[in-house]
N, C-alpha and C. Protein backbone atom coordinates (compact mmCIF):
# COMPACT_ATOMS: atom_id res chain seq x y z
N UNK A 1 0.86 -1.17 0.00
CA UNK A 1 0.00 0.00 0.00
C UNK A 1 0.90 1.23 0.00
N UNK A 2 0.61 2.02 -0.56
CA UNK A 2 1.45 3.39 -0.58
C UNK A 2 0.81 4.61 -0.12
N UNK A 3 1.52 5.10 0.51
CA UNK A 3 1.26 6.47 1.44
C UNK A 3 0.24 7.74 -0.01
N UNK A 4 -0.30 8.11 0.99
CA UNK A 4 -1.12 9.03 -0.11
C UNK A 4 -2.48 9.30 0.89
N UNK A 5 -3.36 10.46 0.33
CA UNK A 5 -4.85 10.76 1.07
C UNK A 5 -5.93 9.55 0.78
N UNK A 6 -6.29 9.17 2.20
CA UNK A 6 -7.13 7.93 2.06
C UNK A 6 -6.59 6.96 1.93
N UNK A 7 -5.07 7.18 2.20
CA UNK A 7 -4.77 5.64 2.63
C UNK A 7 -5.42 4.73 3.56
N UNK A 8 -5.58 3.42 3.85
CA UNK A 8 -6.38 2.83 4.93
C UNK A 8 -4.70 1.84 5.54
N UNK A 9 -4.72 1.55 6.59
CA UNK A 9 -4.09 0.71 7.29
C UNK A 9 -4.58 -0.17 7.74
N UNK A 10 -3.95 -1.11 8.28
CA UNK A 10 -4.61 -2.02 9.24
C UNK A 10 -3.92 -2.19 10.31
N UNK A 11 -4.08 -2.38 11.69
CA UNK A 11 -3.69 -2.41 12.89
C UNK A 11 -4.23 -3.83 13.84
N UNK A 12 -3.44 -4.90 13.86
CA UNK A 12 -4.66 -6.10 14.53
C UNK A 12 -3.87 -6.11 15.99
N UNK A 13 -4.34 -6.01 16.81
CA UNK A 13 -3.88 -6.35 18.40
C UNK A 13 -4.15 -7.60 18.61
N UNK A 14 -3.24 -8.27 18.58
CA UNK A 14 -3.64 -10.39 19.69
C UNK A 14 -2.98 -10.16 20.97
N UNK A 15 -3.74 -10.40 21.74
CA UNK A 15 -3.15 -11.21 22.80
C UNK A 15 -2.81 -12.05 22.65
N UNK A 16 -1.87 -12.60 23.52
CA UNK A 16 -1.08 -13.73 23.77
C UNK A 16 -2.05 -14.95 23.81
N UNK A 17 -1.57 -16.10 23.18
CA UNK A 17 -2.82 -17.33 23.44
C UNK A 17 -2.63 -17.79 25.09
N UNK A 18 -3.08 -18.78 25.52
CA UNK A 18 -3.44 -19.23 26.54
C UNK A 18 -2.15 -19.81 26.93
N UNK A 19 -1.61 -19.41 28.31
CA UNK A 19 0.16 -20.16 28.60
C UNK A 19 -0.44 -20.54 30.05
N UNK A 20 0.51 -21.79 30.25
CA UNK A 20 0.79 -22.21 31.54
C UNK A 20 1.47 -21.13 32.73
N UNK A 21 1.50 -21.93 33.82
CA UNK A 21 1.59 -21.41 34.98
C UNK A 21 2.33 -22.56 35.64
N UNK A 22 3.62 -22.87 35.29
CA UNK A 22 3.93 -23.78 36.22
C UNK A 22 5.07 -22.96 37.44
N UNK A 23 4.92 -24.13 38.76
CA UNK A 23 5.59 -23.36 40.00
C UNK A 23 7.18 -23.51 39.57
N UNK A 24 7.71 -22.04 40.29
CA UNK A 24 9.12 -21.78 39.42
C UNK A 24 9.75 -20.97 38.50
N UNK A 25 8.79 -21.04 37.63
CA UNK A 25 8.77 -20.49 36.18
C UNK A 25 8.77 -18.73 36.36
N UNK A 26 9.79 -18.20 35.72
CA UNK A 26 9.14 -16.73 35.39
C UNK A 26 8.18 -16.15 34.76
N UNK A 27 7.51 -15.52 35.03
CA UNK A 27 6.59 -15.01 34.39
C UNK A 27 6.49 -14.97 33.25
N UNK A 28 7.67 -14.17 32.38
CA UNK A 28 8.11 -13.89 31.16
C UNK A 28 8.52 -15.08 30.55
N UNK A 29 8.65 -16.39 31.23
CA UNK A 29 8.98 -17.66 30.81
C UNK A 29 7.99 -18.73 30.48
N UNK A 30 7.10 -17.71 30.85
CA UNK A 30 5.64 -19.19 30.79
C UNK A 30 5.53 -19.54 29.27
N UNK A 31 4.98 -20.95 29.39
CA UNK A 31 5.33 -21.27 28.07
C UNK A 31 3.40 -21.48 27.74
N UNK A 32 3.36 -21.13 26.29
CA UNK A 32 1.55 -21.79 25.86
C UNK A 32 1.50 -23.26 26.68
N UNK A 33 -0.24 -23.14 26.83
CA UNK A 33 -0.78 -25.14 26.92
C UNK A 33 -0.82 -25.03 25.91
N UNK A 34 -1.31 -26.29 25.89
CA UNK A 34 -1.73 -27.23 24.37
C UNK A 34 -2.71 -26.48 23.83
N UNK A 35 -3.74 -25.70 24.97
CA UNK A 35 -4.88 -24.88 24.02
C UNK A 35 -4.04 -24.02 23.35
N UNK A 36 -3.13 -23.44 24.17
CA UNK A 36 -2.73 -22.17 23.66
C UNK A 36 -2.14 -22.13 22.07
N UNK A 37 -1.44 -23.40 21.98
CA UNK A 37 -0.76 -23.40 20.99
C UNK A 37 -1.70 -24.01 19.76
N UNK A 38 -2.56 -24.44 19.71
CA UNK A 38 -3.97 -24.60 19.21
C UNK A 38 -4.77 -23.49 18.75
N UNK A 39 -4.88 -22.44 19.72
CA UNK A 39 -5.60 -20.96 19.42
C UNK A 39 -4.72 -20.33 18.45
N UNK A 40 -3.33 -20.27 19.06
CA UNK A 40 -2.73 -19.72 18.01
C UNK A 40 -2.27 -19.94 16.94
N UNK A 41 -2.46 -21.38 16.49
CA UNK A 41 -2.62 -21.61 14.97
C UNK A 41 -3.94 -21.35 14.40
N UNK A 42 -4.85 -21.05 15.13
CA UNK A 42 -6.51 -21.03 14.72
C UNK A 42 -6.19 -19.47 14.24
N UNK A 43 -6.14 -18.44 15.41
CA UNK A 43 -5.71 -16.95 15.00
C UNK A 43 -5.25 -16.52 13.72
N UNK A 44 -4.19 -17.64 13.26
CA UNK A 44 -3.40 -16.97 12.16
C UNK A 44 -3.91 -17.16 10.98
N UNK A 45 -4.72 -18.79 10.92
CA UNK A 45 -5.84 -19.11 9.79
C UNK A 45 -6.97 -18.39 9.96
N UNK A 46 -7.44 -17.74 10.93
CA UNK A 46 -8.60 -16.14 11.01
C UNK A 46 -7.78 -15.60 10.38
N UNK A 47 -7.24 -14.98 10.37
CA UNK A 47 -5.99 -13.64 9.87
C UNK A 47 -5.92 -14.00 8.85
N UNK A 48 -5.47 -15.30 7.82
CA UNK A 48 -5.26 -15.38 6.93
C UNK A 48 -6.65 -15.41 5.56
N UNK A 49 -7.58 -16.37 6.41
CA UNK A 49 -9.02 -16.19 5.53
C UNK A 49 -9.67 -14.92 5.66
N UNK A 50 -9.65 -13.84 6.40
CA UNK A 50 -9.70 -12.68 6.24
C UNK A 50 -9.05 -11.57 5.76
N UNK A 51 -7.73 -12.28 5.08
CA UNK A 51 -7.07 -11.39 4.37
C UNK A 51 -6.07 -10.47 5.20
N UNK A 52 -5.55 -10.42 6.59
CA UNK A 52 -5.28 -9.49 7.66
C UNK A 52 -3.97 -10.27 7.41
N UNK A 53 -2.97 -9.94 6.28
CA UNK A 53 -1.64 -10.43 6.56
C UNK A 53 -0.57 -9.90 7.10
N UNK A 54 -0.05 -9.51 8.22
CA UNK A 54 1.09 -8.56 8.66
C UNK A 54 2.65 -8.19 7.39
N UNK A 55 2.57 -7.11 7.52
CA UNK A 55 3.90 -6.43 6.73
C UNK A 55 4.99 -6.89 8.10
N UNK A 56 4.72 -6.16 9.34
CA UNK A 56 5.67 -6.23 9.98
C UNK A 56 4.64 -6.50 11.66
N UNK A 57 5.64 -7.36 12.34
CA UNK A 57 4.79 -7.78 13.44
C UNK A 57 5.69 -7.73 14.77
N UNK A 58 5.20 -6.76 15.53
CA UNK A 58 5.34 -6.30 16.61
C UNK A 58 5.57 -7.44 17.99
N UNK A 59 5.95 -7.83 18.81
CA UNK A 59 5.83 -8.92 19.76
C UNK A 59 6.67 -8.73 21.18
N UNK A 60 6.17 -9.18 22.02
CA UNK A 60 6.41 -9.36 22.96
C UNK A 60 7.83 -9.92 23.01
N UNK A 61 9.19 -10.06 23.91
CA UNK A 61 10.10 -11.26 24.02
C UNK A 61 9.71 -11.82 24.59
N UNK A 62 8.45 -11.93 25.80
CA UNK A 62 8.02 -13.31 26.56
C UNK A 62 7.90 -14.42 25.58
N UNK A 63 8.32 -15.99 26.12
CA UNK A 63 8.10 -16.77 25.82
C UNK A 63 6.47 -17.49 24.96
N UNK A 64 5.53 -16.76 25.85
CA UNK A 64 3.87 -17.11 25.39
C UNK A 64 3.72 -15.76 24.81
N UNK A 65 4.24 -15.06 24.30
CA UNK A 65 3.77 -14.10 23.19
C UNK A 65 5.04 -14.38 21.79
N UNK A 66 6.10 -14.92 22.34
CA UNK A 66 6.87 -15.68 21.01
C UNK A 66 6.22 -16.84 20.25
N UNK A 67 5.72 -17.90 21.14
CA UNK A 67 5.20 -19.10 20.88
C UNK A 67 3.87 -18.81 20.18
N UNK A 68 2.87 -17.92 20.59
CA UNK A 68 1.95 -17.08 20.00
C UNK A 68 2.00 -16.57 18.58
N UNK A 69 2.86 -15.77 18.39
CA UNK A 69 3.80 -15.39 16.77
C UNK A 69 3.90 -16.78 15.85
N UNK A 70 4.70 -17.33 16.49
CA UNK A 70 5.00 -18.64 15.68
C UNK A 70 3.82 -19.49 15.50
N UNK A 71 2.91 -20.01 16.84
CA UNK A 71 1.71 -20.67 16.22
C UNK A 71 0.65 -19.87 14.38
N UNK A 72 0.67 -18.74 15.30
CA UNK A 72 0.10 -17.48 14.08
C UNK A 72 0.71 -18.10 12.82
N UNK A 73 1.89 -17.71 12.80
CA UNK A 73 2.61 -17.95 11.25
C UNK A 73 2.42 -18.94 11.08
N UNK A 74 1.98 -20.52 11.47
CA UNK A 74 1.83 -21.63 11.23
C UNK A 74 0.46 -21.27 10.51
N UNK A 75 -0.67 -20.65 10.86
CA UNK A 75 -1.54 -20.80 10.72
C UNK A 75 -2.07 -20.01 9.01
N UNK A 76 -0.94 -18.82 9.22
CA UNK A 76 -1.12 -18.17 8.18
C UNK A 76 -0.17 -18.64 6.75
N UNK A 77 0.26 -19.52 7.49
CA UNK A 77 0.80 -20.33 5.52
C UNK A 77 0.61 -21.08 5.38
N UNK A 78 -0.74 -22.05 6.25
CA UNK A 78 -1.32 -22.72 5.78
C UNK A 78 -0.74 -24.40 6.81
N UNK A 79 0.10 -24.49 7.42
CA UNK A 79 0.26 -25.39 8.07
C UNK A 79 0.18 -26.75 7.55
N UNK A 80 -0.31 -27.74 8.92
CA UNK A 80 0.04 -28.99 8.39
C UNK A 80 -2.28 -29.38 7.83
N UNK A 81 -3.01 -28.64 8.52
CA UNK A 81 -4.05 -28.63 7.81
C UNK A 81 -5.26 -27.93 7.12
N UNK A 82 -4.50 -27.24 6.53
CA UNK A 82 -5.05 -26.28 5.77
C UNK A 82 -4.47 -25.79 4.59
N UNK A 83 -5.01 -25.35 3.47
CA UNK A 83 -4.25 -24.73 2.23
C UNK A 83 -3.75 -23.74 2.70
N UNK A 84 -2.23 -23.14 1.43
CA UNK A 84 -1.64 -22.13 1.91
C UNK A 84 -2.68 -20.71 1.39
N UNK A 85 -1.88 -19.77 1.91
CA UNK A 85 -2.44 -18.60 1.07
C UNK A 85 -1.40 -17.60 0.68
N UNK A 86 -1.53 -16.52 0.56
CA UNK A 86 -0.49 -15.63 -0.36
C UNK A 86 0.20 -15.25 0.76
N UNK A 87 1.18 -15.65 0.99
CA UNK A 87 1.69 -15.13 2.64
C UNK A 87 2.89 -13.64 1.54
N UNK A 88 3.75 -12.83 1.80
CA UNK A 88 4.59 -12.47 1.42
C UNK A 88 5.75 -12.62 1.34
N UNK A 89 6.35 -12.84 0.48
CA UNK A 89 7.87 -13.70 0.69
C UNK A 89 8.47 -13.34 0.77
N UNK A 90 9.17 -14.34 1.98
CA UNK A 90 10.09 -14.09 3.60
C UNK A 90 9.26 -13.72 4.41
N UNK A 91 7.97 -13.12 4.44
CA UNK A 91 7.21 -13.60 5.48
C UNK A 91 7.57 -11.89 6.11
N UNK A 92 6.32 -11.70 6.80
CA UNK A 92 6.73 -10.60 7.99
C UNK A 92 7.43 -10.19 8.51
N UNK A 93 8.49 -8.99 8.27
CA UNK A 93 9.46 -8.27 9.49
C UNK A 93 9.15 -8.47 10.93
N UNK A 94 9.63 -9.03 11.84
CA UNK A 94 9.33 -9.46 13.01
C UNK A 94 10.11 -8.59 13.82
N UNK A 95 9.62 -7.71 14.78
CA UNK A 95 10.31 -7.30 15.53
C UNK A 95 9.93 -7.87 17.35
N UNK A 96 11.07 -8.15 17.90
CA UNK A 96 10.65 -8.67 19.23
C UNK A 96 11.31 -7.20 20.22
N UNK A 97 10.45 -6.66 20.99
CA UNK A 97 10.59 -5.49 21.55
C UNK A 97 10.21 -5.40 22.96
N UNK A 98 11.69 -5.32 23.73
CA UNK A 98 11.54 -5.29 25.20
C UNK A 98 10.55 -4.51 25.37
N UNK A 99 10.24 -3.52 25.31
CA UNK A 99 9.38 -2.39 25.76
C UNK A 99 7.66 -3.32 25.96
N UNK A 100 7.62 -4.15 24.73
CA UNK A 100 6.07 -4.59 25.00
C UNK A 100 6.00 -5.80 25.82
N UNK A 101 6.90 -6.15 26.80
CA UNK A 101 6.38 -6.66 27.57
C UNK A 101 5.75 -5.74 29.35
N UNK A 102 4.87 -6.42 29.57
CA UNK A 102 4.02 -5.53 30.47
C UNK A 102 3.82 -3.84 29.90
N UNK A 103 3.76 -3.72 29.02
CA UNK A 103 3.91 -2.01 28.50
C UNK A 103 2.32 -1.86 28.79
N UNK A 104 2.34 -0.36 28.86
CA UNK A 104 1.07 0.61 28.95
C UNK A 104 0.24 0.42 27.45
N UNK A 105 -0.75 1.03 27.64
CA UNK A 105 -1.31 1.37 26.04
C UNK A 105 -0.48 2.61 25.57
N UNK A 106 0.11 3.23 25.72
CA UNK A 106 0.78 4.78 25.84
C UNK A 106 2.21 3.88 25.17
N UNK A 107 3.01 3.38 25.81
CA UNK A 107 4.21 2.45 24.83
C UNK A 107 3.81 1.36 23.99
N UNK A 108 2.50 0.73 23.97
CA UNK A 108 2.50 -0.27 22.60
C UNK A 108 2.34 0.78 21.54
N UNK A 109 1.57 2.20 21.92
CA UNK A 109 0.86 3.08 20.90
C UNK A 109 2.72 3.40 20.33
N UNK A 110 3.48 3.49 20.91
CA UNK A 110 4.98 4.30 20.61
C UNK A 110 5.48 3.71 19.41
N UNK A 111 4.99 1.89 19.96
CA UNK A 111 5.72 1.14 19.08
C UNK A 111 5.23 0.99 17.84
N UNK A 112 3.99 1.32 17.71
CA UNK A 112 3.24 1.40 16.16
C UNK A 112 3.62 2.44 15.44
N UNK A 113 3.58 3.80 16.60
CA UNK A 113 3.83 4.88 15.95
C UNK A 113 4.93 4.78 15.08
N UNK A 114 6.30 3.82 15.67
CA UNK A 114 7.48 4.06 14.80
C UNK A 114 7.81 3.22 13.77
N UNK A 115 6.61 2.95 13.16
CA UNK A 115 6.28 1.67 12.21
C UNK A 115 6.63 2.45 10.67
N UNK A 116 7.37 2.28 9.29
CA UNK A 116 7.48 2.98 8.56
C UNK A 116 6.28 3.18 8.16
N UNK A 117 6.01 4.29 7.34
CA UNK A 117 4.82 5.01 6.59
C UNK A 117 4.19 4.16 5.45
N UNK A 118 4.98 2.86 5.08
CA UNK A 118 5.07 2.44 4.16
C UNK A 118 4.12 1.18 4.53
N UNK A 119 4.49 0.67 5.48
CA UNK A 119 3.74 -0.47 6.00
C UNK A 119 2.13 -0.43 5.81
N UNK A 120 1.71 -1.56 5.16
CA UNK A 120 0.08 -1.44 5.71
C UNK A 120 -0.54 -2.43 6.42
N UNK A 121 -0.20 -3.42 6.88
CA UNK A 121 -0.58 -3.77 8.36
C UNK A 121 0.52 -4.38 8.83
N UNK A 122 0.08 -4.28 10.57
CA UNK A 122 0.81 -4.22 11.74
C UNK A 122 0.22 -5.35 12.14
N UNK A 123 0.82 -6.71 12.94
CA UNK A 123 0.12 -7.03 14.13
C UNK A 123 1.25 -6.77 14.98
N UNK A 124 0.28 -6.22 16.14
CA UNK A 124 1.06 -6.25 17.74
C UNK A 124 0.70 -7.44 18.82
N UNK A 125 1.75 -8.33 19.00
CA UNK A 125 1.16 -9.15 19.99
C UNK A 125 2.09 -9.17 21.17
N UNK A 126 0.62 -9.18 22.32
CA UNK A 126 1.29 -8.36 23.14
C UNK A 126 0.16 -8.93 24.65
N UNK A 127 0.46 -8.30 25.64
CA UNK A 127 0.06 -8.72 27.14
C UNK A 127 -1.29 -7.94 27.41
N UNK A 128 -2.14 -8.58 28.37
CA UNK A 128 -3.12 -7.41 28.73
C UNK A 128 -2.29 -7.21 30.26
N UNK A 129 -3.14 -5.81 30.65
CA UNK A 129 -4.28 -5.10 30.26
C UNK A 129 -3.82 -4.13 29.09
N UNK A 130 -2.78 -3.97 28.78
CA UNK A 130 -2.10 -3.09 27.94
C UNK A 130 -2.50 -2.73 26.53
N UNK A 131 -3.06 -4.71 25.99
CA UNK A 131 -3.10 -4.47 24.67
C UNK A 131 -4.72 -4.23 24.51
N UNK A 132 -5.15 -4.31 25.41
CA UNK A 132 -6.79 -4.18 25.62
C UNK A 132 -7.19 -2.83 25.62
N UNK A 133 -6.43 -2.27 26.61
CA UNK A 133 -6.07 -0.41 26.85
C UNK A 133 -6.20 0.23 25.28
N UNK A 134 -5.08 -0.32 24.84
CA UNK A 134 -4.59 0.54 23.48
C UNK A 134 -6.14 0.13 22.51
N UNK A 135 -6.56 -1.14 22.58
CA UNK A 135 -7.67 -1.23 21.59
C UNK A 135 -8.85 -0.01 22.00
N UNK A 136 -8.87 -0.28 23.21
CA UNK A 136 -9.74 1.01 23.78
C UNK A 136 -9.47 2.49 23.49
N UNK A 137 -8.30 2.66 23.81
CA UNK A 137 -7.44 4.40 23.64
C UNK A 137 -7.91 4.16 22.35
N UNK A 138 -7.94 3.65 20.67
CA UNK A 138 -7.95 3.96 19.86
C UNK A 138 -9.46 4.13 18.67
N UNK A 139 -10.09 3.44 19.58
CA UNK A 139 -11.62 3.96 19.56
C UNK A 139 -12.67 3.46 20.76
N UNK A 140 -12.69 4.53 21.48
CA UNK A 140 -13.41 4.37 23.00
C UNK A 140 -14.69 4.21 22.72
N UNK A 141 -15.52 4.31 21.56
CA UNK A 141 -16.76 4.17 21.37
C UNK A 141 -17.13 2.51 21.47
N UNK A 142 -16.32 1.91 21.26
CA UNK A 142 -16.52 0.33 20.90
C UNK A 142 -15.55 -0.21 21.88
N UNK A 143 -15.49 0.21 23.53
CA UNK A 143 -14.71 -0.20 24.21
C UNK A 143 -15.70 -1.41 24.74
N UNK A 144 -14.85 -2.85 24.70
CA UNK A 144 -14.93 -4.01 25.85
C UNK A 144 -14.55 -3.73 26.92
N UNK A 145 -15.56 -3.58 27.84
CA UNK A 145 -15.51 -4.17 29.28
C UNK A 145 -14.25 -4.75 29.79
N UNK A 146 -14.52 -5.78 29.20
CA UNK A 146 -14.22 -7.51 29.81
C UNK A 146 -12.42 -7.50 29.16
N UNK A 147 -12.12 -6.68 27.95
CA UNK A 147 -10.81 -6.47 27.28
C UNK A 147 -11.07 -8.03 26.70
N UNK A 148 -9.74 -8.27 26.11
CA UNK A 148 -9.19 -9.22 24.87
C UNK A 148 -9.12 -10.55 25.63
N UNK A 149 -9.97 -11.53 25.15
CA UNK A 149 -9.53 -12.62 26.04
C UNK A 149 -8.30 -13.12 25.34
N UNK A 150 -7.74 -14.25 26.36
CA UNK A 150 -6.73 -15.11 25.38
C UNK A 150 -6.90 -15.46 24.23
N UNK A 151 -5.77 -15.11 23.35
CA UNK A 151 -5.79 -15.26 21.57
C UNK A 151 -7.13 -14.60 20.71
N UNK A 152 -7.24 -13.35 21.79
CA UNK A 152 -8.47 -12.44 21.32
C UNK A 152 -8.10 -11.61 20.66
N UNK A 153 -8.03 -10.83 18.82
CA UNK A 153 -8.05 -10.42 18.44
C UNK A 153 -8.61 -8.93 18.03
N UNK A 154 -8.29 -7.81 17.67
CA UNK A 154 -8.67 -6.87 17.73
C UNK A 154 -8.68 -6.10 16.26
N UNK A 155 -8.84 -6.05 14.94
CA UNK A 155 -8.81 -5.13 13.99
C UNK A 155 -9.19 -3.89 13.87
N UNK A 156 -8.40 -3.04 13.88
CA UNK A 156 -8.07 -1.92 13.42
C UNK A 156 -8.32 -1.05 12.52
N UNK A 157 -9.08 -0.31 11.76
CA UNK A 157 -8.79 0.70 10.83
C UNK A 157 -7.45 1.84 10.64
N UNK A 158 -6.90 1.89 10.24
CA UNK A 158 -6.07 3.71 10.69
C UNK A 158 -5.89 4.03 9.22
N UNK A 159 -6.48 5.51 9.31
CA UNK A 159 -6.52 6.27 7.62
C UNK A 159 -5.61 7.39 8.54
N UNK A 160 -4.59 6.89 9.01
CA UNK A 160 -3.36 8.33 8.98
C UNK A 160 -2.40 7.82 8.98
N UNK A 161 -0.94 8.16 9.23
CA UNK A 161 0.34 7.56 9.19
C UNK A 161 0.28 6.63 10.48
N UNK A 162 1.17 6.01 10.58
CA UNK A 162 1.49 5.22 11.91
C UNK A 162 2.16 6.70 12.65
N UNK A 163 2.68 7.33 12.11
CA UNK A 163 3.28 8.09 13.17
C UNK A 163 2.30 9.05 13.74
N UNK A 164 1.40 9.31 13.17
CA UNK A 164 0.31 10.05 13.51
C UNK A 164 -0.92 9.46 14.55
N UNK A 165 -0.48 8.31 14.85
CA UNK A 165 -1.99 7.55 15.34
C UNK A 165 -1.76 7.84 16.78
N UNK A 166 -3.44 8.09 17.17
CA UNK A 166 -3.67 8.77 18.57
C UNK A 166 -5.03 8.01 19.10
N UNK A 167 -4.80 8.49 20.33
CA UNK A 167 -6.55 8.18 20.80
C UNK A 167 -7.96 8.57 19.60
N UNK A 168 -8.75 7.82 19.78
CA UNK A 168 -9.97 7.68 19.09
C UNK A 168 -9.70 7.54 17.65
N UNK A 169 -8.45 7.11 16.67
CA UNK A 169 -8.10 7.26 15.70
C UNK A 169 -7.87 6.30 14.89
N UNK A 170 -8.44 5.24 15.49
CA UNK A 170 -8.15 4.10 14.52
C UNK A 170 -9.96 3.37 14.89
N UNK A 171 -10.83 3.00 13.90
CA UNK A 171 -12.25 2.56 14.82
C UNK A 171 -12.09 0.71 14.29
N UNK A 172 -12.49 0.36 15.20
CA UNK A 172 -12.30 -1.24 15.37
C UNK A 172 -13.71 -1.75 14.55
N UNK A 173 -13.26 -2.35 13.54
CA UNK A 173 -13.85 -3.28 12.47
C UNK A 173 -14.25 -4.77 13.01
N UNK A 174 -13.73 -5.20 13.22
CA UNK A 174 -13.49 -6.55 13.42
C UNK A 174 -12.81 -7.17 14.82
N UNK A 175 -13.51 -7.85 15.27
CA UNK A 175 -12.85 -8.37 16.97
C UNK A 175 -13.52 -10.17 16.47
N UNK A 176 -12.35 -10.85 17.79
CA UNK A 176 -12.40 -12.02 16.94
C UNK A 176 -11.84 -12.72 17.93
N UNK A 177 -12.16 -14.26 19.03
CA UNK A 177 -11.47 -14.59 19.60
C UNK A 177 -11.35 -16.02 19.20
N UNK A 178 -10.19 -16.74 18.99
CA UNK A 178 -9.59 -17.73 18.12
C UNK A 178 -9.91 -18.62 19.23
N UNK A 179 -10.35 -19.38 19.07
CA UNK A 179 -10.71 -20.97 19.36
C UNK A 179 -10.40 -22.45 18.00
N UNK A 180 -10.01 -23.58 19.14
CA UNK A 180 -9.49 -24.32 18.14
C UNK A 180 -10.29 -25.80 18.87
């Protein structure tokens, strides 16, 4: 997509799929269950039959928001059961970014902001309450309560630059929580 008036973007927020809790473990170390890693191949085949393919994808370094990414991409090239689809080749710029773990809606918003102009969709996957926040900060009219459950999806509109995106500025199309 190329920069110009009336450009449209896309912006998808996931939460992290569903991770364990075992005693010991760091937080930032928890690894997906079996659902989890299940949802998040389901997520990425949503994403993909809807056409929502990431240019460049934003992520957590926790372990259950890495494992999350990777189920996704399983899902979105089609895996071991499902046809492929037009993924882009080499696949998504992946960036893994200390900042989004436990971040505010105020620093995931930073990290989109510094997304090139060029890009036309983003996924951010990322932790609540944070990534729930930012779905909210970016159109409060269509705010959830309850926020993003696990491997709960969020789509985005944004008709301005990434560097430009603010509260109430992107209005949510599409919400979506991946079950497998």
């Amino acid at each position: 997509m190329t920069e110009g008036t009336g450009t449209e973007r896309t912006l998808v927020l996931l939460r992290h799929a569903k991770a364990e809790s075992p005693p010991g473990v760091a937080d930032a170390e928890r690894p997906l269950a079996v659902r989890g890693r299940a949802d998040a191949f389901a997520a990425g085949a949503w994403l993909a039959d809807h056409g929502y393919l990431p240019t460049v994808v934003i992520c957590s370094p926790a372990a259950r928001t890495r494992q999350t990414w990777h189920g996704v991409a399983l899902g979105l090239s089609g895996g071991a059961d499902r046809p492929a689809v037009d993924v882009p080749v080499g696949g998504p710029e992946v960036r893994y970014e200390p900042t989004a773990y436990a971040a505010s809606p105020a620093e995931l918003l930073e990290l989109v902001r510094a997304v090139d102009r060029a890009v036309s969709t983003v996924l951010l996957v990322a932790h609540n309450p944070g990534v729930s926040l930012l779905s909210g900060l970016l159109d409060p009219g269509r705010v959830d309560e309850t926020g993003l459950r696990t491997a709960g999806l969020a789509v985005h509109r944004v008709r301005a630059a990434w560097a430009d995106l603010g509260p109430g500025a992107a209005p949510l199309v599409r919400a979506h929580t991946a079950r497998r």
